[in-house]
N, C-alpha and C. Protein backbone atom coordinates (compact mmCIF):
# COMPACT_ATOMS: atom_id res chain seq x y z
N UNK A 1 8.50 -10.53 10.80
CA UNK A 1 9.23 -9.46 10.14
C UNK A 1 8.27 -8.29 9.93
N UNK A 2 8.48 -7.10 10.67
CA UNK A 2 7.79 -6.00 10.04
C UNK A 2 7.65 -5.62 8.51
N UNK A 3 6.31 -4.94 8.38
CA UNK A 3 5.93 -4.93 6.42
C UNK A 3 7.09 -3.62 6.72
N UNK A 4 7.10 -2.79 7.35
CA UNK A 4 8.26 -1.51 7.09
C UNK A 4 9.72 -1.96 7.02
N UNK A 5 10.07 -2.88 7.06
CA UNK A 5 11.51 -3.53 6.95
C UNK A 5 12.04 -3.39 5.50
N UNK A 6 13.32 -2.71 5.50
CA UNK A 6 13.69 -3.14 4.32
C UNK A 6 14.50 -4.29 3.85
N UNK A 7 14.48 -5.72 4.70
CA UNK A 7 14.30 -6.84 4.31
C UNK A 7 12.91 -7.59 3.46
N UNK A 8 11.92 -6.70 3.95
CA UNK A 8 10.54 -6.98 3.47
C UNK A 8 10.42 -6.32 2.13
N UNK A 9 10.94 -5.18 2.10
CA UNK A 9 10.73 -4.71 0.52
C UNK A 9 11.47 -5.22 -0.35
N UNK A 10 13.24 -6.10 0.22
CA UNK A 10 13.83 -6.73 -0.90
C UNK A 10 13.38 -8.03 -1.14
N UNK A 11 12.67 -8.55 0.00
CA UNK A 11 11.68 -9.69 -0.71
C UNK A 11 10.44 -9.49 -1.27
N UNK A 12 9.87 -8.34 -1.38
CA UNK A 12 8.35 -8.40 -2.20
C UNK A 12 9.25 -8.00 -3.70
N UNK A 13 10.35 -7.40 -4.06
CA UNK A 13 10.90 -7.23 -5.42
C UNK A 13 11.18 -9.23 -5.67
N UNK A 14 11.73 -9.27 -5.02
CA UNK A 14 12.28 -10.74 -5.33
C UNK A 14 11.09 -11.55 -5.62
N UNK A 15 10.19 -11.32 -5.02
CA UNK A 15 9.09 -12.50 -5.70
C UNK A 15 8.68 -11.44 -6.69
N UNK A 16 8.52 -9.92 -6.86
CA UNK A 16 7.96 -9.53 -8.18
C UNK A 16 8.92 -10.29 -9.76
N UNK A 17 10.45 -10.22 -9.42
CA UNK A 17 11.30 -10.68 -10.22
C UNK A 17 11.24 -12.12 -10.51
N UNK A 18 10.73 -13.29 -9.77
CA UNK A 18 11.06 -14.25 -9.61
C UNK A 18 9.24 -14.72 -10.28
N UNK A 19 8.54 -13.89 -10.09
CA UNK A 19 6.90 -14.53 -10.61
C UNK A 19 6.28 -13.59 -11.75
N UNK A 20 6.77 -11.83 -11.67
CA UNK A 20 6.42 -11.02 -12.37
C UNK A 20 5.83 -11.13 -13.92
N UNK A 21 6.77 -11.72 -14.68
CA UNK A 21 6.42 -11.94 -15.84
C UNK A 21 4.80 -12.86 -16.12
N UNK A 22 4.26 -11.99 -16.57
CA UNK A 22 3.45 -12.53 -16.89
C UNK A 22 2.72 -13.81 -17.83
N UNK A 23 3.56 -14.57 -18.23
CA UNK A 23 3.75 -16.25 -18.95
C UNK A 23 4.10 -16.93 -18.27
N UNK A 24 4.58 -16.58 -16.73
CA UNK A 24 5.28 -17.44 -16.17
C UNK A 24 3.95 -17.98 -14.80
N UNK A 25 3.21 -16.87 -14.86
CA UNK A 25 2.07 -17.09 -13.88
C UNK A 25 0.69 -18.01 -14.30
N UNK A 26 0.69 -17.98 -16.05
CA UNK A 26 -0.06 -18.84 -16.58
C UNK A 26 0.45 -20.04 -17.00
N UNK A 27 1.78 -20.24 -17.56
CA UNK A 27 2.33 -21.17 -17.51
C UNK A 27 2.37 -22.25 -16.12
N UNK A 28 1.93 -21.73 -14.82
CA UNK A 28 2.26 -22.47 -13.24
C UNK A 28 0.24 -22.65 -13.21
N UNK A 29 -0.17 -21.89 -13.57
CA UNK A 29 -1.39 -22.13 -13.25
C UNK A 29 -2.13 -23.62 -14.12
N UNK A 30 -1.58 -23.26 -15.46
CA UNK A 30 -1.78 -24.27 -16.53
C UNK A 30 -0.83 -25.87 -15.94
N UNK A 31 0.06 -25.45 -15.22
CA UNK A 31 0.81 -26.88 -14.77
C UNK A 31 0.24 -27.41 -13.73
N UNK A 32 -0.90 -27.16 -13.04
CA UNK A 32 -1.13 -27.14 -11.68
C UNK A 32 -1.72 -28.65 -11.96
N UNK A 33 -2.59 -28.74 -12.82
CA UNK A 33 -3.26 -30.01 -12.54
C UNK A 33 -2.42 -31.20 -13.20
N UNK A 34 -0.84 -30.95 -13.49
CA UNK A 34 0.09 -32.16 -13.75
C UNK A 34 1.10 -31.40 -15.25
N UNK A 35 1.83 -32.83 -15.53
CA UNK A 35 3.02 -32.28 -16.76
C UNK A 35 2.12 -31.90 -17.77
N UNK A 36 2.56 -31.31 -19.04
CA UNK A 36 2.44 -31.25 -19.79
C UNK A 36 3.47 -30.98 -20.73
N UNK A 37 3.66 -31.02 -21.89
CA UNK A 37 4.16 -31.11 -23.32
C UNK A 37 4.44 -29.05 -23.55
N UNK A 38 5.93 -28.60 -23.58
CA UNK A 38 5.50 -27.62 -24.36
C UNK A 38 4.42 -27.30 -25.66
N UNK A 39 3.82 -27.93 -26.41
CA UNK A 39 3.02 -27.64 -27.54
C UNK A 39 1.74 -27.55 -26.90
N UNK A 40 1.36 -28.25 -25.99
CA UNK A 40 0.21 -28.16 -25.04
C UNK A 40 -0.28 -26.74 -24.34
N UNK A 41 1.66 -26.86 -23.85
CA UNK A 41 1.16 -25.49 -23.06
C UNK A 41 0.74 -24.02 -24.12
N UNK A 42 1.95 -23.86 -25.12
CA UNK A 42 1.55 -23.15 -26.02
C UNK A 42 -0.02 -23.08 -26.49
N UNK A 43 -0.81 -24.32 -26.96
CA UNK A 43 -2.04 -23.78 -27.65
C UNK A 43 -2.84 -23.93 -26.42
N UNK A 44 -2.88 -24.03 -25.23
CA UNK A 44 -3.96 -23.49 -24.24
C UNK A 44 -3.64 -21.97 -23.62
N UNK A 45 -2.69 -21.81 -23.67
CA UNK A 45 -2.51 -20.38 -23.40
C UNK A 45 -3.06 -19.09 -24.50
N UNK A 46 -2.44 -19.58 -25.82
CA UNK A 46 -3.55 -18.91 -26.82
C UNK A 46 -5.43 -19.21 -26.79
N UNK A 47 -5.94 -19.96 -26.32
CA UNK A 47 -6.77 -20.11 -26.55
C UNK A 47 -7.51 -19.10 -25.07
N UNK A 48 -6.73 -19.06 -24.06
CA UNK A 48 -7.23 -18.11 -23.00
C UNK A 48 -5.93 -17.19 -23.17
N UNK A 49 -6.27 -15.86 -23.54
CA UNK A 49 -5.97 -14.75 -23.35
C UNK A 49 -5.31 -14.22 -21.97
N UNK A 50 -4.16 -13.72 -21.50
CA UNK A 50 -4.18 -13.19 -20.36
C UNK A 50 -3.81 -11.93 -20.33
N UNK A 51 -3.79 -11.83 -18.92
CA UNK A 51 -4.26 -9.94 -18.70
C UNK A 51 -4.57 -9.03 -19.84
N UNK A 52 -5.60 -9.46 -21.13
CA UNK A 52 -6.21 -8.67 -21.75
C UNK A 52 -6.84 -7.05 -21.20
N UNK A 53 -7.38 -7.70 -19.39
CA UNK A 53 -7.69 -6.14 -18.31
C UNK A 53 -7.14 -5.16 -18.79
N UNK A 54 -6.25 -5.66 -19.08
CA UNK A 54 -5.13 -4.98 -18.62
C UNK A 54 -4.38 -3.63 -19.60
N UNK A 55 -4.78 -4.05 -20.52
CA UNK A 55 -3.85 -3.20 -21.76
C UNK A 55 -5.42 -3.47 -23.06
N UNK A 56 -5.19 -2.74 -24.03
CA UNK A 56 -6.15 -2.40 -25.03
C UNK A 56 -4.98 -3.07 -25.94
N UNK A 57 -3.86 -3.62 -26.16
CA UNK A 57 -3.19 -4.59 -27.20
C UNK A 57 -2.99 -5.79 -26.23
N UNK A 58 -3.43 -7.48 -27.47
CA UNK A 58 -3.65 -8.03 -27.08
C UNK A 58 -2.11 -8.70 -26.63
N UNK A 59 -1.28 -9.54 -26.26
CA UNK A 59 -0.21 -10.14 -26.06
C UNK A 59 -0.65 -11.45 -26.55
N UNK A 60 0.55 -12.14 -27.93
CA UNK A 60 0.39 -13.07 -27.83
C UNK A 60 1.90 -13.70 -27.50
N UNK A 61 1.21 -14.67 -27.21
CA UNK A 61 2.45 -15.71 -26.77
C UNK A 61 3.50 -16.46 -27.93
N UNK A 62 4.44 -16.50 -28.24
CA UNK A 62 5.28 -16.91 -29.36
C UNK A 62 5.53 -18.14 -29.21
N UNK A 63 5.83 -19.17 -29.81
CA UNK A 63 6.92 -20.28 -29.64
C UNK A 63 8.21 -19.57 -28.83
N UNK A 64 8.75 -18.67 -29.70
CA UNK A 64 10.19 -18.48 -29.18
C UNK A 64 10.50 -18.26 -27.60
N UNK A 65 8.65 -17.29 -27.29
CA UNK A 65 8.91 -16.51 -26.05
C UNK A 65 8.98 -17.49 -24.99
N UNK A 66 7.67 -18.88 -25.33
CA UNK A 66 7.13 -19.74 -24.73
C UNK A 66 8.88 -20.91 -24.09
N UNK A 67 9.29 -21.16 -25.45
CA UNK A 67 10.94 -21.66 -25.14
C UNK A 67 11.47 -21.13 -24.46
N UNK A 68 11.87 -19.84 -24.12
CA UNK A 68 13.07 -19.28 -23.63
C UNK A 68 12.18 -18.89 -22.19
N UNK A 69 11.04 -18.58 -21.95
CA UNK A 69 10.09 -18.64 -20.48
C UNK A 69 10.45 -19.84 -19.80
N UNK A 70 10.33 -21.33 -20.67
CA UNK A 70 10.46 -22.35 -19.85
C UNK A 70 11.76 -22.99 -19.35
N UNK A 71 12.49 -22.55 -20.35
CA UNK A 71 13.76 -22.52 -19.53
C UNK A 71 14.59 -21.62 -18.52
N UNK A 72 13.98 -20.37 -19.03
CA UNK A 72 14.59 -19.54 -17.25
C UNK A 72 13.86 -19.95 -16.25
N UNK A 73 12.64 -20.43 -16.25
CA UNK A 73 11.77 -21.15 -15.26
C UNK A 73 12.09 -22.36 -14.50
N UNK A 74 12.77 -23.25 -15.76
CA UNK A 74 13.63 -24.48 -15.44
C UNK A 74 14.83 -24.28 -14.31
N UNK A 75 15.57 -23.43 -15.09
CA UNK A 75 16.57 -22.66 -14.53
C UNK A 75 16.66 -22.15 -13.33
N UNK A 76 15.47 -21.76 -12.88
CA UNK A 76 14.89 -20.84 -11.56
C UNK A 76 14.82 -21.95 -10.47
N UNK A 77 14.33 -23.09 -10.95
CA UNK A 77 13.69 -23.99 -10.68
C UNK A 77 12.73 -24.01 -9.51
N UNK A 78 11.36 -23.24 -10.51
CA UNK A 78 9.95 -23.40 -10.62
C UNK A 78 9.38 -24.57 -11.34
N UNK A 79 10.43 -24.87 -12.43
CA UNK A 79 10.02 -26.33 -13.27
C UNK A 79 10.50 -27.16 -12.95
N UNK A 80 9.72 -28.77 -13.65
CA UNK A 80 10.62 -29.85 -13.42
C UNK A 80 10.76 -30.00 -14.83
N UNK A 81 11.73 -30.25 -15.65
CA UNK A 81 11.59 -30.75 -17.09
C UNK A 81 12.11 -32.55 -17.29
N UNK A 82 11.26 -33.25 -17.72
CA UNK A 82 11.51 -34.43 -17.96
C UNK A 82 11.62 -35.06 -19.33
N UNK A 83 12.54 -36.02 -19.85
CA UNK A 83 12.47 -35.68 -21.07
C UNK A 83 12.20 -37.88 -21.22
N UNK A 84 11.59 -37.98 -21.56
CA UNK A 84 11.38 -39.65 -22.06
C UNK A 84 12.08 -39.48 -23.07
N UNK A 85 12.53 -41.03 -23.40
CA UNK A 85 13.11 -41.57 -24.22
C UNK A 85 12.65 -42.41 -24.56
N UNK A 86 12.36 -43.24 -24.03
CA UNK A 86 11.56 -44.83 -24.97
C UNK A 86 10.50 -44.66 -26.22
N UNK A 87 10.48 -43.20 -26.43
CA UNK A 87 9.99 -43.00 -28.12
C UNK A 87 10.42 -42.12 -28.80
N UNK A 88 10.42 -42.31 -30.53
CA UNK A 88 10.96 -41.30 -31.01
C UNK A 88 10.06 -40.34 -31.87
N UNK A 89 10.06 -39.10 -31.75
CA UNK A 89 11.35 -38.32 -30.91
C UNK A 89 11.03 -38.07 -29.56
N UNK A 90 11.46 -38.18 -28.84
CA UNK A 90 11.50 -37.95 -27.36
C UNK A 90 10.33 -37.24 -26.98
N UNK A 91 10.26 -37.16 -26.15
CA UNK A 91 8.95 -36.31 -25.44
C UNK A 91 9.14 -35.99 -24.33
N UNK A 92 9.50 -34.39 -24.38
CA UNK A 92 9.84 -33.08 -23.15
C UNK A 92 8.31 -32.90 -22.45
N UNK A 93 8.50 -33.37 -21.05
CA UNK A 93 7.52 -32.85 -19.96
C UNK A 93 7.88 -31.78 -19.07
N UNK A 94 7.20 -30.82 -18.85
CA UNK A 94 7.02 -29.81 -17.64
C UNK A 94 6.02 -29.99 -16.45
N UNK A 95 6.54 -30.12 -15.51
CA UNK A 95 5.47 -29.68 -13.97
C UNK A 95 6.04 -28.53 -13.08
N UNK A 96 5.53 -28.69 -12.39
CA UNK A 96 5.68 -27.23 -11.35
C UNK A 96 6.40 -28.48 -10.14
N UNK A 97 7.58 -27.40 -9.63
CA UNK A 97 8.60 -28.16 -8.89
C UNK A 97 7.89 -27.60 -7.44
N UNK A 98 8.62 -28.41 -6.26
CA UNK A 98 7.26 -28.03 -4.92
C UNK A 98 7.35 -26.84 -4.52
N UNK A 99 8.69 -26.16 -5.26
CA UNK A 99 7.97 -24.73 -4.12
C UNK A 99 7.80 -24.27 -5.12
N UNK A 100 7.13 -24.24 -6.35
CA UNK A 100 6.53 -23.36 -6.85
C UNK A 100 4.93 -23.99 -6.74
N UNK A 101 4.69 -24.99 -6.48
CA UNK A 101 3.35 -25.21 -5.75
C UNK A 101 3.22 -24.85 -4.54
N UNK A 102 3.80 -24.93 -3.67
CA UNK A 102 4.01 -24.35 -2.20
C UNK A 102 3.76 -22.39 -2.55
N UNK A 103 4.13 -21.92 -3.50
CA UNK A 103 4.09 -20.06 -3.62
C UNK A 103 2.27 -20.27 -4.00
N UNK A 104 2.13 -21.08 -5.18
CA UNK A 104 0.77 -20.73 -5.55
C UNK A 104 -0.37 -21.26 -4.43
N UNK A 105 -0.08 -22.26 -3.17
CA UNK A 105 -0.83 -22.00 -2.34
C UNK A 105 -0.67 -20.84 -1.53
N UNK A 106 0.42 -20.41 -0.74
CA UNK A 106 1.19 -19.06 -0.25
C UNK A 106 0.56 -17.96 -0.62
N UNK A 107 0.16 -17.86 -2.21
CA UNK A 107 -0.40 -17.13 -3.03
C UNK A 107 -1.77 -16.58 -2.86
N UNK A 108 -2.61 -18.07 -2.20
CA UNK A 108 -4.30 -17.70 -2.38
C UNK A 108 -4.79 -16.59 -1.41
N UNK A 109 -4.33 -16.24 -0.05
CA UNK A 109 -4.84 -15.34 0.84
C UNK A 109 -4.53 -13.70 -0.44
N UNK A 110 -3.37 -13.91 -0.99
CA UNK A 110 -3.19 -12.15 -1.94
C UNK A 110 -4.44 -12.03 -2.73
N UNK A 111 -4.89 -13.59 -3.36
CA UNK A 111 -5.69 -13.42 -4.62
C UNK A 111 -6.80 -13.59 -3.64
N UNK A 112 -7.15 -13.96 -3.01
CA UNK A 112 -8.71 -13.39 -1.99
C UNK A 112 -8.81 -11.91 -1.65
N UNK A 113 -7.81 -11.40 -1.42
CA UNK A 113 -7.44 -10.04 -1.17
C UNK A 113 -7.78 -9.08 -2.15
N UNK A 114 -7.37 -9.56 -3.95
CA UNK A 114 -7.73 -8.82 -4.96
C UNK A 114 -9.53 -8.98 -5.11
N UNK A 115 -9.89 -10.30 -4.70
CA UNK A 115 -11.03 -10.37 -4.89
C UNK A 115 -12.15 -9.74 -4.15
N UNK A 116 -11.33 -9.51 -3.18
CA UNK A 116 -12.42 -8.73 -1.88
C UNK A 116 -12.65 -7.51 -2.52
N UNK A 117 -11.05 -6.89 -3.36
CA UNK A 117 -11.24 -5.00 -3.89
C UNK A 117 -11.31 -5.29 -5.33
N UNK A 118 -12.30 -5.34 -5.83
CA UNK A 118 -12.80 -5.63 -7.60
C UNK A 118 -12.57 -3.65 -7.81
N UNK A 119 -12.80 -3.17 -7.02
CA UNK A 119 -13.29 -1.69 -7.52
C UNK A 119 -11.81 -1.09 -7.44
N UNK A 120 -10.61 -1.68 -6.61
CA UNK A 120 -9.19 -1.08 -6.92
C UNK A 120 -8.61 -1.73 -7.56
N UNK A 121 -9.05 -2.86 -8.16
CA UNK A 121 -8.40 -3.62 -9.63
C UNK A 121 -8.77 -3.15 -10.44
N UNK A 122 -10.56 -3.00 -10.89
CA UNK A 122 -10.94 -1.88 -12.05
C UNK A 122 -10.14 -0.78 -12.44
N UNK A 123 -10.07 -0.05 -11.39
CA UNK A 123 -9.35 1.10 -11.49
C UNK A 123 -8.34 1.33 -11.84
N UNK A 124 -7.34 0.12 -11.11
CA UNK A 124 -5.61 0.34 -11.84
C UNK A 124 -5.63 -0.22 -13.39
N UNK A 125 -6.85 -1.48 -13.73
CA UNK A 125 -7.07 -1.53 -14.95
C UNK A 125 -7.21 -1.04 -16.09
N UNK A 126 -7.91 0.28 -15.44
CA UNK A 126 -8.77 1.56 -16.45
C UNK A 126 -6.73 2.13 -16.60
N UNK A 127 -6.63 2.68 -15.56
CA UNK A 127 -5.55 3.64 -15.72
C UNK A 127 -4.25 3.09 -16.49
N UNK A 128 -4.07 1.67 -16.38
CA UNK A 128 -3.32 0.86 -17.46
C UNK A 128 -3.43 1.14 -18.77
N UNK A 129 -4.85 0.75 -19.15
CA UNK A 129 -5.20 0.73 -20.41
C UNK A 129 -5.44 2.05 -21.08
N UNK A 130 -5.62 3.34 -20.20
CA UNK A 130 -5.59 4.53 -20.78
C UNK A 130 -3.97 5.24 -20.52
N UNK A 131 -3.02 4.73 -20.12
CA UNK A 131 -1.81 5.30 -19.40
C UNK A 131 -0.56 4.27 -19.81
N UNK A 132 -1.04 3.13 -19.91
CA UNK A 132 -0.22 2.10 -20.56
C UNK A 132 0.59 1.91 -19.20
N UNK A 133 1.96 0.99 -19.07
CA UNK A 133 2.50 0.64 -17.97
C UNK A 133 3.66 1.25 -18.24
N UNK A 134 4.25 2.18 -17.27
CA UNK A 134 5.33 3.06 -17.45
C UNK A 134 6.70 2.18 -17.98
N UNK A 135 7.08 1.31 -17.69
CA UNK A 135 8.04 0.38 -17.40
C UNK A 135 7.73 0.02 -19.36
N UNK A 136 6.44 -0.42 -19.89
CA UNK A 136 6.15 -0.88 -21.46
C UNK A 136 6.76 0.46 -22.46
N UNK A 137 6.85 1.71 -21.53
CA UNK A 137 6.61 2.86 -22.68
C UNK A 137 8.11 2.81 -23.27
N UNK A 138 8.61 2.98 -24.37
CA UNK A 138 9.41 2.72 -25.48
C UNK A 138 10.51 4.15 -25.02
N UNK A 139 11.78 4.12 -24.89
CA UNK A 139 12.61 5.47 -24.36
C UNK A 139 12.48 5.66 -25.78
N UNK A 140 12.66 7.28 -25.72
CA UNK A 140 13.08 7.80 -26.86
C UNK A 140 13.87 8.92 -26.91
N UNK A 141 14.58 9.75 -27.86
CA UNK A 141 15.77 10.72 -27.67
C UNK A 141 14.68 12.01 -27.05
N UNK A 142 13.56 12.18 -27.17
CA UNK A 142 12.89 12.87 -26.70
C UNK A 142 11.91 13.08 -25.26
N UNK A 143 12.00 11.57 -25.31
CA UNK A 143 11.18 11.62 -23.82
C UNK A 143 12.20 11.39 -22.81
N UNK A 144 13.94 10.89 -23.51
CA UNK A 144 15.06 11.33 -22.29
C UNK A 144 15.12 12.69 -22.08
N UNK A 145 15.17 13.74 -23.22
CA UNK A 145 15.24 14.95 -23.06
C UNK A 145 14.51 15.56 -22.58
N UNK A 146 13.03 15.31 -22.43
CA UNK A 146 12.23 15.93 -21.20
C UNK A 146 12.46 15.19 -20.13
N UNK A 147 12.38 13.77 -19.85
CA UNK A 147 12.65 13.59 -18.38
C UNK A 147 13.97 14.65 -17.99
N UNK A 148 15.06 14.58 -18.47
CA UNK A 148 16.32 15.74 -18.20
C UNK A 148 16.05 17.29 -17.83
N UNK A 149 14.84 17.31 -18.75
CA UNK A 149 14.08 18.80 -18.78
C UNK A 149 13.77 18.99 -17.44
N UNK A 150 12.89 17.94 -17.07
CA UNK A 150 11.70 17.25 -15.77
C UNK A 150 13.15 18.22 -14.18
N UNK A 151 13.77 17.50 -14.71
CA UNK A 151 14.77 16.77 -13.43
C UNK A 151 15.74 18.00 -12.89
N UNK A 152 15.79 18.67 -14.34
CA UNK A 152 16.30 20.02 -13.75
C UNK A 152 15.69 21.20 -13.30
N UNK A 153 14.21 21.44 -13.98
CA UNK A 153 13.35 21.85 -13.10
C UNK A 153 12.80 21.22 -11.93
N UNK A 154 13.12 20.57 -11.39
CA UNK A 154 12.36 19.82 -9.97
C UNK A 154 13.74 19.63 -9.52
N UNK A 155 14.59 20.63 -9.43
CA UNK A 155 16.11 20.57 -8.73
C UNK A 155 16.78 19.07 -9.23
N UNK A 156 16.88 18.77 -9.95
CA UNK A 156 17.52 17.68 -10.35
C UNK A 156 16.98 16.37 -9.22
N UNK A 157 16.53 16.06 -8.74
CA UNK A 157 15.73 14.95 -8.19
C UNK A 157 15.34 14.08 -8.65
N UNK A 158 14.23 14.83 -10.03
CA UNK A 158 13.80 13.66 -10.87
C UNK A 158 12.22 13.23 -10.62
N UNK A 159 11.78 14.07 -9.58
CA UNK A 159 10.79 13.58 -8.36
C UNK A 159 9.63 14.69 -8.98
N UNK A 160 8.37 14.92 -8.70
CA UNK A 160 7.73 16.18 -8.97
C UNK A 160 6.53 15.56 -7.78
N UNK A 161 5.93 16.57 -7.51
CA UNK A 161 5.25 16.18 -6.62
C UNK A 161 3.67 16.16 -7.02
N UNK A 162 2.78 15.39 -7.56
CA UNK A 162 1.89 15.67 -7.73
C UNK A 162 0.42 16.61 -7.04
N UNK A 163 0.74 16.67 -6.39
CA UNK A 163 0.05 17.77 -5.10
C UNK A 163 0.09 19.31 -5.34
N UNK A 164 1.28 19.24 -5.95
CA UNK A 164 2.02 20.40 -6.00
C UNK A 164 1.06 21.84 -6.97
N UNK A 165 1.38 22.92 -6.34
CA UNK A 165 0.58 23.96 -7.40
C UNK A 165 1.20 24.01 -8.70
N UNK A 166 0.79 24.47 -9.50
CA UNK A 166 1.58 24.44 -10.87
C UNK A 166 1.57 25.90 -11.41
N UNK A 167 1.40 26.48 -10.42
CA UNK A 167 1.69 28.39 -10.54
C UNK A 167 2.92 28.58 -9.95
């Protein structure tokens, strides 16, 4: 399949949608070496921080968020959830179902790839953490009213060209 296909761009969204969230990539990494216990997964994930790089506020992980992650995950089915019975109270297991082990091998040539460019990860890092992630920034009655502002000066498009003179 050509990378210029736009079959290829509705599958690189589909795995952004389908892996994007970021709990769901430590949650598969943390399952890799077998089940574990939601409460497990919860206090090893607090205890390693993720994409801290990334942002100057830290993210923590909730119970609530951690519940409702593992079940759209379940749901997705990236998980396996197993639930014993022969004690009480029961005891809920999670593993990673095969093709979500099959993506995180699939996976390693991208993450050799990030590792080869440390100096264009820095960078989108820096510009994160000083720029924040457009998609995180909070709408407000004011920043609709300038994007509107934006859109009608740039002929209604919406587009501006950064290149562009500003005389």
């Amino acid at each position: 399949m050509p990378v210029g296909d736009e079959t290829y761009l509705r599958d690189l969204y589909n795995l952004s949608y389908l892996f994007g969230d970021k709990w769901v990539k430590a949650i598969m990494i943390l399952l890799v070496d077998g089940p574990q216990r939601r409460v497990d997964i919860l206090s090893k994930i607090r205890v390693h921080p993720v994409a801290d790089e990334w942002s100057d506020k830290h993210d923590v992980l909730h119970d609530s968020i951690l519940t409702r992650t593992l079940k759209k995950m379940t749901a997705e089915g990236l998980l396996i959830r197993e639930e014993t019975t022969d004690t009480f109270p029961h005891r809920v297991y999670y593993s990673l179902a095969p093709a979500a082990v099959e993506f995180l091998k699939a996976a390693e040539p991208a993450v050799e790839w990030a590792r080869r460019h440390p100096e264009l990860i820095a960078r989108a890092q820096a510009y994160r953490r000083t720029n924040g992630d457009v998609e995180d920034l909070p709408s407000t009655p004011e920043s609709d009213a300038a994007t509107r502002g934006r859109q009608a000066d740039d002929g209604a498009s919406g587009v501006s060209d950064p290149d562009e003179d500003a005389s």
